[in-house]
C-alpha atoms as a PDB file:
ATOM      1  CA  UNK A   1      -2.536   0.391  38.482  1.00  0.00           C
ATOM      2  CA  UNK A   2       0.820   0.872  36.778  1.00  0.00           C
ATOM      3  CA  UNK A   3      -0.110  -0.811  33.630  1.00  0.00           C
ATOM      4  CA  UNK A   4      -2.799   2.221  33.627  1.00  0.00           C
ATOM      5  CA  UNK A   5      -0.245   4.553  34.350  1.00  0.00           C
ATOM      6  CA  UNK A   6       2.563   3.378  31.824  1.00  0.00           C
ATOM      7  CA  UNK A   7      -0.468   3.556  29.282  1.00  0.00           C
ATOM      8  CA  UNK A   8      -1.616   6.805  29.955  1.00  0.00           C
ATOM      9  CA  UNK A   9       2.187   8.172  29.831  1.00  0.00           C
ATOM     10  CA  UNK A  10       2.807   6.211  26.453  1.00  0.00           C
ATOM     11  CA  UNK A  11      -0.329   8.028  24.734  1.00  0.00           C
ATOM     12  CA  UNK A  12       0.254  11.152  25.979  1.00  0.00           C
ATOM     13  CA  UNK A  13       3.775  11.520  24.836  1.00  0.00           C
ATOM     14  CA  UNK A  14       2.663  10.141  21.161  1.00  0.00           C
ATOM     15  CA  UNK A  15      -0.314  12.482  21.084  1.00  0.00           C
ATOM     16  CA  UNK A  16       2.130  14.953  21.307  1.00  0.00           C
ATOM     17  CA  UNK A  17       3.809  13.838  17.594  1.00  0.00           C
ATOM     18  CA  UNK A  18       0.466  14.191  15.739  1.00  0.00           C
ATOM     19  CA  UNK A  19       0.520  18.285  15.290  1.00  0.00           C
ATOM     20  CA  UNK A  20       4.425  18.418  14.639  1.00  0.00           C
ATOM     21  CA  UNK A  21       4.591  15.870  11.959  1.00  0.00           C
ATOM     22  CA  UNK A  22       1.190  16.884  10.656  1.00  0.00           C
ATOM     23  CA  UNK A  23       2.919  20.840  10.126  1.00  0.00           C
ATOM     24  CA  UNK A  24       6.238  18.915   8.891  1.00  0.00           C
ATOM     25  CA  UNK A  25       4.245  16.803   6.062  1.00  0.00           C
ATOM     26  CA  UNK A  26       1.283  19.190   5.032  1.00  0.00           C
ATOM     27  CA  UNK A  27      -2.124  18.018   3.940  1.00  0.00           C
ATOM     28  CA  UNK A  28      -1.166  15.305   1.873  1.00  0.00           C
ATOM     29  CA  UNK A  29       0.430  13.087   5.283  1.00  0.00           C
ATOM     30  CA  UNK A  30      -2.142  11.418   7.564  1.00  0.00           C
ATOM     31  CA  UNK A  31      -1.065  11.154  11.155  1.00  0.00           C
ATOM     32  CA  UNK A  32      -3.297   8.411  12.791  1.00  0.00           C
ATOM     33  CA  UNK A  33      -2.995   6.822  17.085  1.00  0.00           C
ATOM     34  CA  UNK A  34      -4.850   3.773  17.626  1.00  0.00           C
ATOM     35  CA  UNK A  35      -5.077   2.722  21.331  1.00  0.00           C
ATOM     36  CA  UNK A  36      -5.216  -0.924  21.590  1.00  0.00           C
ATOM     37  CA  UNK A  37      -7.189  -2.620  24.249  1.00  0.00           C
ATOM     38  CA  UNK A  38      -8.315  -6.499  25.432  1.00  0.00           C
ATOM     39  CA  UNK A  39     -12.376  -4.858  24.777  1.00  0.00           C
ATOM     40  CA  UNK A  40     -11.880  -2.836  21.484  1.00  0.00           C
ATOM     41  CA  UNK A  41      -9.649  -0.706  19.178  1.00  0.00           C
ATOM     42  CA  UNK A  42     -10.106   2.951  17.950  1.00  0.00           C
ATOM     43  CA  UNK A  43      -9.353   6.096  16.909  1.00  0.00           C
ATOM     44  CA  UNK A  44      -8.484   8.558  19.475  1.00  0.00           C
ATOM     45  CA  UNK A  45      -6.276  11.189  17.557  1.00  0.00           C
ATOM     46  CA  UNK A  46      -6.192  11.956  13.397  1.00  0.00           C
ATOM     47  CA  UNK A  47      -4.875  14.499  11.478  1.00  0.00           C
ATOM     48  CA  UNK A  48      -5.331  14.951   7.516  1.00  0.00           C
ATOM     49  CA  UNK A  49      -8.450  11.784   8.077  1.00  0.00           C
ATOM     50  CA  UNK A  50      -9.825  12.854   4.456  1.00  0.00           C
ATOM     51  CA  UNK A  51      -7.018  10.411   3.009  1.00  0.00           C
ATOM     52  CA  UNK A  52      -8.310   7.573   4.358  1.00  0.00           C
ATOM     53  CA  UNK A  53     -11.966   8.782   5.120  1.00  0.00           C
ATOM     54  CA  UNK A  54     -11.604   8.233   9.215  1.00  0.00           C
ATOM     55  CA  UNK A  55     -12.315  10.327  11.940  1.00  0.00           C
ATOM     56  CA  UNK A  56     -11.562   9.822  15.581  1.00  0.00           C
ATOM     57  CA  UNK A  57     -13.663   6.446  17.381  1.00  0.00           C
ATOM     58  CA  UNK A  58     -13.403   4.561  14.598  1.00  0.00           C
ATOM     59  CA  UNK A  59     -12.809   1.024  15.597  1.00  0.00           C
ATOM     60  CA  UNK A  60     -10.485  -1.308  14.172  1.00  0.00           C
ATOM     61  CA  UNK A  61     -10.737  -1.648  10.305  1.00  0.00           C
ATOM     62  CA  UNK A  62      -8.944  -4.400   7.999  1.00  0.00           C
ATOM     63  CA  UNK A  63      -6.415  -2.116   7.701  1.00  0.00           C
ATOM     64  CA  UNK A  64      -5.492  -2.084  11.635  1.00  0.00           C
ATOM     65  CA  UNK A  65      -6.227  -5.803  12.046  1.00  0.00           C
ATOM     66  CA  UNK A  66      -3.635  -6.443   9.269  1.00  0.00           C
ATOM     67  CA  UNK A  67      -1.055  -4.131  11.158  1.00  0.00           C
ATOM     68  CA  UNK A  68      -2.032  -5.951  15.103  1.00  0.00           C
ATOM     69  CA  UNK A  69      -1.176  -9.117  13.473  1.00  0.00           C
ATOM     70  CA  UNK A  70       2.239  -7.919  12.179  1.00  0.00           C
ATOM     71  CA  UNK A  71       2.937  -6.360  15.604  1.00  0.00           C
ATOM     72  CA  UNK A  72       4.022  -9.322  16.722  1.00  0.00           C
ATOM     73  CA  UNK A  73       7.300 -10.064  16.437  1.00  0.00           C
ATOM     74  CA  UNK A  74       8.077  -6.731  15.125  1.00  0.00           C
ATOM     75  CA  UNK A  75       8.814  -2.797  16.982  1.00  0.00           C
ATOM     76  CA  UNK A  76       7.488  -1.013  13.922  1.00  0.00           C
ATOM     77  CA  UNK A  77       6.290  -1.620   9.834  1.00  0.00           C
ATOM     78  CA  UNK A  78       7.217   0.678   7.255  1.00  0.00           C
ATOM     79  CA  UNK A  79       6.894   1.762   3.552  1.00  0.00           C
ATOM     80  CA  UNK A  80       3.850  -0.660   2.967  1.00  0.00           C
ATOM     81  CA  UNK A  81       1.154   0.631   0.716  1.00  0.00           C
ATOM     82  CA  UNK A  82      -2.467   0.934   0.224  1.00  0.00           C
ATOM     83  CA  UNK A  83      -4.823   2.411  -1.355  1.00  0.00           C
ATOM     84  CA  UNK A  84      -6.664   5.593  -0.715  1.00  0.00           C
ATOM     85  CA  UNK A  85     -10.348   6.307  -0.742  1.00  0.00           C
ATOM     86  CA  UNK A  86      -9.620   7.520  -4.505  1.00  0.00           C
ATOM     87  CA  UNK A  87      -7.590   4.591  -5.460  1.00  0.00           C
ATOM     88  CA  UNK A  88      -4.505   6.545  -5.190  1.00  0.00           C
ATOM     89  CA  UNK A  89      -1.393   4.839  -3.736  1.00  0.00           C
ATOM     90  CA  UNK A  90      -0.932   5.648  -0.052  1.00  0.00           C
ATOM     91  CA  UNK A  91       3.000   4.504   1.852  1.00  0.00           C
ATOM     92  CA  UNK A  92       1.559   2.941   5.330  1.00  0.00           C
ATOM     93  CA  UNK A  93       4.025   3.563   8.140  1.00  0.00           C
ATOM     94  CA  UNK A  94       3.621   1.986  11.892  1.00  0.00           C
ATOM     95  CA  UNK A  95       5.306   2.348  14.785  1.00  0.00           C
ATOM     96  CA  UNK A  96       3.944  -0.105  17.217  1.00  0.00           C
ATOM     97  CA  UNK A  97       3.315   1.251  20.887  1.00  0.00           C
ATOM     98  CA  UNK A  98       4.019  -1.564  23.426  1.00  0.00           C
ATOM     99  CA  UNK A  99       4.427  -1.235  27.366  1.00  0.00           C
ATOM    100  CA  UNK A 100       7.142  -2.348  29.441  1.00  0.00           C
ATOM    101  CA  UNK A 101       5.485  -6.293  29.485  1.00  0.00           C
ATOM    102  CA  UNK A 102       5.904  -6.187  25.603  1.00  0.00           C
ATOM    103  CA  UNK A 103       1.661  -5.788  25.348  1.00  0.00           C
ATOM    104  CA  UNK A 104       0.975  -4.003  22.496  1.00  0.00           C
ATOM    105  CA  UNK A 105      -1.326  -0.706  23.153  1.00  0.00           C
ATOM    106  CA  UNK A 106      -1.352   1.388  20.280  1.00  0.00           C
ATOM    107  CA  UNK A 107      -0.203   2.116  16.775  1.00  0.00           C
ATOM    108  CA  UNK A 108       0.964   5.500  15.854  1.00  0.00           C
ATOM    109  CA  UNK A 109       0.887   5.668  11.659  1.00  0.00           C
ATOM    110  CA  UNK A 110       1.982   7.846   9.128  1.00  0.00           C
ATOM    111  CA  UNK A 111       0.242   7.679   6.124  1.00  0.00           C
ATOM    112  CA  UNK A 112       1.842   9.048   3.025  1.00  0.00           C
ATOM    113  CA  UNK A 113      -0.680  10.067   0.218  1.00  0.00           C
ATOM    114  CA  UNK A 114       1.663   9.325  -3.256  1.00  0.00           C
ATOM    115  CA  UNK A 115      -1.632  10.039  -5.762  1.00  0.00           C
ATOM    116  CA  UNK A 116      -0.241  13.912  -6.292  1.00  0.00           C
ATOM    117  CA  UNK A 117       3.510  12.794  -6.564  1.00  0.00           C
ATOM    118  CA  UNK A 118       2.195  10.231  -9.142  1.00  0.00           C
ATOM    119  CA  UNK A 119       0.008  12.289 -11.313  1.00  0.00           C
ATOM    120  CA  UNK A 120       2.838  14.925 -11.465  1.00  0.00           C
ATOM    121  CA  UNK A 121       5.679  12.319 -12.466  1.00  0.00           C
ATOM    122  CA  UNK A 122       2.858  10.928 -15.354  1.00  0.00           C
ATOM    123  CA  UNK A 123       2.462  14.849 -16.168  1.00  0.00           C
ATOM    124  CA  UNK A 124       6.603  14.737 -16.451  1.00  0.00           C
ATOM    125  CA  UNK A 125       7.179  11.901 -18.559  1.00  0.00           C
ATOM    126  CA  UNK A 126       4.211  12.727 -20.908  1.00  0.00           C
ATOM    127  CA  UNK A 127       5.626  16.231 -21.097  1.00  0.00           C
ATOM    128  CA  UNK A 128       9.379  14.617 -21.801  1.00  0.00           C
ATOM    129  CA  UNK A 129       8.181  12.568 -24.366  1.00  0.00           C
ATOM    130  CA  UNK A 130       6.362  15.370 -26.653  1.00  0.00           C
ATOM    131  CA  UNK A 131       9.039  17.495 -25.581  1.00  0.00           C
ATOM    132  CA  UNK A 132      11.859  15.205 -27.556  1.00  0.00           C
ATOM    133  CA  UNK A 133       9.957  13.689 -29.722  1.00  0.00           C
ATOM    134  CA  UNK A 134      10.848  10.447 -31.205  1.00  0.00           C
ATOM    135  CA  UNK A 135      14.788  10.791 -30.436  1.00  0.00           C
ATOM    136  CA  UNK A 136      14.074   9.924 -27.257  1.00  0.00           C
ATOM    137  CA  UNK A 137      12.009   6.902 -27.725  1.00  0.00           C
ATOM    138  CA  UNK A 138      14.444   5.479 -30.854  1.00  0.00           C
ATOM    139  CA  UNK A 139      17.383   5.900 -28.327  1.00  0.00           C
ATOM    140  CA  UNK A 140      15.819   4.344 -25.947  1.00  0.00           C
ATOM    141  CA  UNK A 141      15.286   1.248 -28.185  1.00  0.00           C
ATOM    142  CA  UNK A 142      18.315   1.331 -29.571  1.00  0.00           C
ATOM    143  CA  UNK A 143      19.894   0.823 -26.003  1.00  0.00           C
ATOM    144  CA  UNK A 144      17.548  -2.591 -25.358  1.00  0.00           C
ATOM    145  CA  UNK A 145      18.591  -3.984 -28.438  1.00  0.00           C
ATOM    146  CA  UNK A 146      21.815  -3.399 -27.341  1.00  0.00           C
ATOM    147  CA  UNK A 147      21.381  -5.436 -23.737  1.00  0.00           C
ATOM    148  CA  UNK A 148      20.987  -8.900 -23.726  1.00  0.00           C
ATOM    149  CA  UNK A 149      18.099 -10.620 -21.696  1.00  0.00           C
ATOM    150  CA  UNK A 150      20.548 -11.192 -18.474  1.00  0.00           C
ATOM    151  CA  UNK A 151      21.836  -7.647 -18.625  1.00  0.00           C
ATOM    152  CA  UNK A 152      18.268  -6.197 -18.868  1.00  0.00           C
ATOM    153  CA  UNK A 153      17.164  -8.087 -16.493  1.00  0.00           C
ATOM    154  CA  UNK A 154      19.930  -7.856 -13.795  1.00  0.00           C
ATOM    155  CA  UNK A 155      19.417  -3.990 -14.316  1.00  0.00           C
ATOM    156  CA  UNK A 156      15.528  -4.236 -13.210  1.00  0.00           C
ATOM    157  CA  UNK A 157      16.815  -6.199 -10.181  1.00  0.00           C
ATOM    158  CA  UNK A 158      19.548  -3.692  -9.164  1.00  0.00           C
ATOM    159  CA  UNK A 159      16.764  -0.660  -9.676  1.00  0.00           C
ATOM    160  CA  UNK A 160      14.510  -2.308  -7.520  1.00  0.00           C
ATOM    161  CA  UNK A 161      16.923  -3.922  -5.147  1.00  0.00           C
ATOM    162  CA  UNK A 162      18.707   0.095  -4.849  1.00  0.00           C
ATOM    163  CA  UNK A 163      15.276   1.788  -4.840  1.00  0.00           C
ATOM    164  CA  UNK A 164      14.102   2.527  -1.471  1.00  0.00           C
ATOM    165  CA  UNK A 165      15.069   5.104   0.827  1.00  0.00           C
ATOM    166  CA  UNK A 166      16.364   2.669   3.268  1.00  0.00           C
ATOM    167  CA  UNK A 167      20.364   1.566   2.322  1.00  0.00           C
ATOM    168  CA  UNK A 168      20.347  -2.060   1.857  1.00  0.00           C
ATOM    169  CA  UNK A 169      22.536  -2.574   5.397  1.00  0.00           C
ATOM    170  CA  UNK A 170      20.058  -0.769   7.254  1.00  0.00           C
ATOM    171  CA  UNK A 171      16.744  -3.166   5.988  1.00  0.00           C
ATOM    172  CA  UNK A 172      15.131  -5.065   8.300  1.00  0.00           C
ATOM    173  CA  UNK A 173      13.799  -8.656   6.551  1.00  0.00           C
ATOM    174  CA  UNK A 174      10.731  -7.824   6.296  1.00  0.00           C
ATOM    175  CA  UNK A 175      11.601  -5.095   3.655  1.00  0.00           C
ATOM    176  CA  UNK A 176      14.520  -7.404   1.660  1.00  0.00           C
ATOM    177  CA  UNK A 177      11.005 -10.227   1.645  1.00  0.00           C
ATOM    178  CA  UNK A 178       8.604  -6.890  -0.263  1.00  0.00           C
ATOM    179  CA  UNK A 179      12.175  -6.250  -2.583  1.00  0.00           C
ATOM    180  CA  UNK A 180      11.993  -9.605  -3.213  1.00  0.00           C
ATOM    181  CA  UNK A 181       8.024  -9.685  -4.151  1.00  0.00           C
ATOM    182  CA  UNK A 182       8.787  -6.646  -6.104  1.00  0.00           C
ATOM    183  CA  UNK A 183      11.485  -8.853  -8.384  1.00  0.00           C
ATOM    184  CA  UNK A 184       9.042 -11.573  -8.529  1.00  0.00           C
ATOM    185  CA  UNK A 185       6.893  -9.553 -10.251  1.00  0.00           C
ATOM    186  CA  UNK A 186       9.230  -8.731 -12.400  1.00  0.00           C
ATOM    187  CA  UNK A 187       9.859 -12.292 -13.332  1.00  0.00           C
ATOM    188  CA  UNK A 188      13.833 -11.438 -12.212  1.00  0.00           C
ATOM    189  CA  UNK A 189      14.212 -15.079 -10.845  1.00  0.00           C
ATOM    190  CA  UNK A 190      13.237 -16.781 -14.337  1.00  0.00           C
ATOM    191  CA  UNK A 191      17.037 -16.056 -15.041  1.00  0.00           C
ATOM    192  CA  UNK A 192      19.221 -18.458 -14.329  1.00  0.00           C
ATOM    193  CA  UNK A 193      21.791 -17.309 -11.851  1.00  0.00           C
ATOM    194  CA  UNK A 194      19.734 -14.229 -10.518  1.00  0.00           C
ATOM    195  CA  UNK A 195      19.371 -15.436  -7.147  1.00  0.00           C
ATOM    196  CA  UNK A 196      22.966 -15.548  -6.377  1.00  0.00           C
ATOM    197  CA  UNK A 197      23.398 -12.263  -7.212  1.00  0.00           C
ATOM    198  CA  UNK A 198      19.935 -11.296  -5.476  1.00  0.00           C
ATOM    199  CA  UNK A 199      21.429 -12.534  -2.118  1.00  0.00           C
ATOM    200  CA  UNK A 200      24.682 -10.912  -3.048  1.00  0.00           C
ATOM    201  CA  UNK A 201      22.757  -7.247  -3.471  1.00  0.00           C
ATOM    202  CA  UNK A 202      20.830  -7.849  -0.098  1.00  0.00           C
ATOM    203  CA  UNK A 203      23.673  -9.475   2.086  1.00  0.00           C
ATOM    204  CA  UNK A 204      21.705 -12.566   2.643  1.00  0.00           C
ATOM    205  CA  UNK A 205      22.125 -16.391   2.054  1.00  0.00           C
ATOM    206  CA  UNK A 206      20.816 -18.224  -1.451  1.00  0.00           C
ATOM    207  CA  UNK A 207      19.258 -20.815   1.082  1.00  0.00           C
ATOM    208  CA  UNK A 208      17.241 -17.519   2.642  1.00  0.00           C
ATOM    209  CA  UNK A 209      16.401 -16.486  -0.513  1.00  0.00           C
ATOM    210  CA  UNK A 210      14.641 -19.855  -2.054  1.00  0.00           C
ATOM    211  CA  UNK A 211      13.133 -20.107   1.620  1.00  0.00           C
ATOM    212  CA  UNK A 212      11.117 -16.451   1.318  1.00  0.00           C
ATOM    213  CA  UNK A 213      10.518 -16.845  -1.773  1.00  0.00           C
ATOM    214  CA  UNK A 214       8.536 -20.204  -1.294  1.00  0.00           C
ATOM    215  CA  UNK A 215       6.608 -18.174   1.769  1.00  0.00           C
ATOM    216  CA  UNK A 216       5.277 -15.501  -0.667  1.00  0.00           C
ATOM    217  CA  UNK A 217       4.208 -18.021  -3.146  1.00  0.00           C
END
């Protein structure tokens, strides 16, 4: 009877969220609460739905399995992206919604379509570029001949590593792991020496480092 009643209260006071940060973010936000039960999950408040194509009832989707499974362990997930029913790029946000026995009961998501942002900083660059010419572009050169493999490369890594909105002292580890996929990617760690300075820039041990970087293999 309480567990019903803790539920109900949790619910409520995040379906009250769903309007304000859907007039905060405009069209281009989705606002999505999941409840979470032992028989099924669904749906059961959406705003701005045409980003992802959902409406309310829908029942659990890769998408939400992916997030249940992360739940564990964890109070929320942030800046993790997908893709739209476009293709765009979409920044996945969860907060998950657990009652006083830790249970989780529901996910409240904000879902961050980037396609626009992206389009308009292509628009911007293209524009630069015919703008200035080829000063730009021989200038540009002129400064990576002038860098050496380690210096271009430890510049990538401190881009990446300074990039998000979330100061390095304030990350949880499970966003210093998706920096550290990032400078995979890169190829950052092919440099000899990089990963002292890696675990320098995050504030965590070389040992740590060699450890995630095995687990995202």
């Amino acid at each position: 009877m309480y567990k019903d009643i803790e539920r109900k209260y949790l619910m409520n006071m995040f379906m009250t969220f769903i309007d304000f940060l859907s007039e905060i973010y405009g069209e281009n936000c989705e606002i999505v609460l999941h409840e979470i039960t032992e028989e099924s999950s669904s749906i059961i408040a959406i705003k701005n739905g045409h980003i992802s194509n959902r409406t309310i009832g829908i029942e659990k989707d890769d998408i939400l399995k992916k997030q249940i499974e992360i739940s564990k362990g964890n109070s929320y997930s942030a800046n993790r992206f997908h893709k739209t029913i476009e293709g765009g790029d979409m920044k996945s946000n969860s907060f998950f919604i657990k009652d006083s026995s830790g249970e989780l009961i529901g996910i409240f998501c904000v879902n961050i379509d980037l396609s626009s942002i992206i389009t308009l900083n292509k628009l911007t660059e293209k524009f630069i570029s015919q703008f200035m010419g080829n000063t730009l572009n021989d200038n540009h050169k002129a400064n990576e001949e002038e860098e050496s493999i380690e210096e271009y490369t430890y510049r990538i890594m401190k881009k990446i590593v300074h990039q998000p909105e979330i100061p390095v002292d304030r990350m949880n580890m499970e966003e210093k792991i998706n920096i550290l996929r990032l400078l995979k990617e890169k190829g950052v760690f092919r440099i000899k020496g990089v990963v002292r300075e890696v675990a320098k820039q995050l504030d965590v041990s070389e040992t740590s480092i060699y450890r995630y970087l095995r687990e995202i293999e």
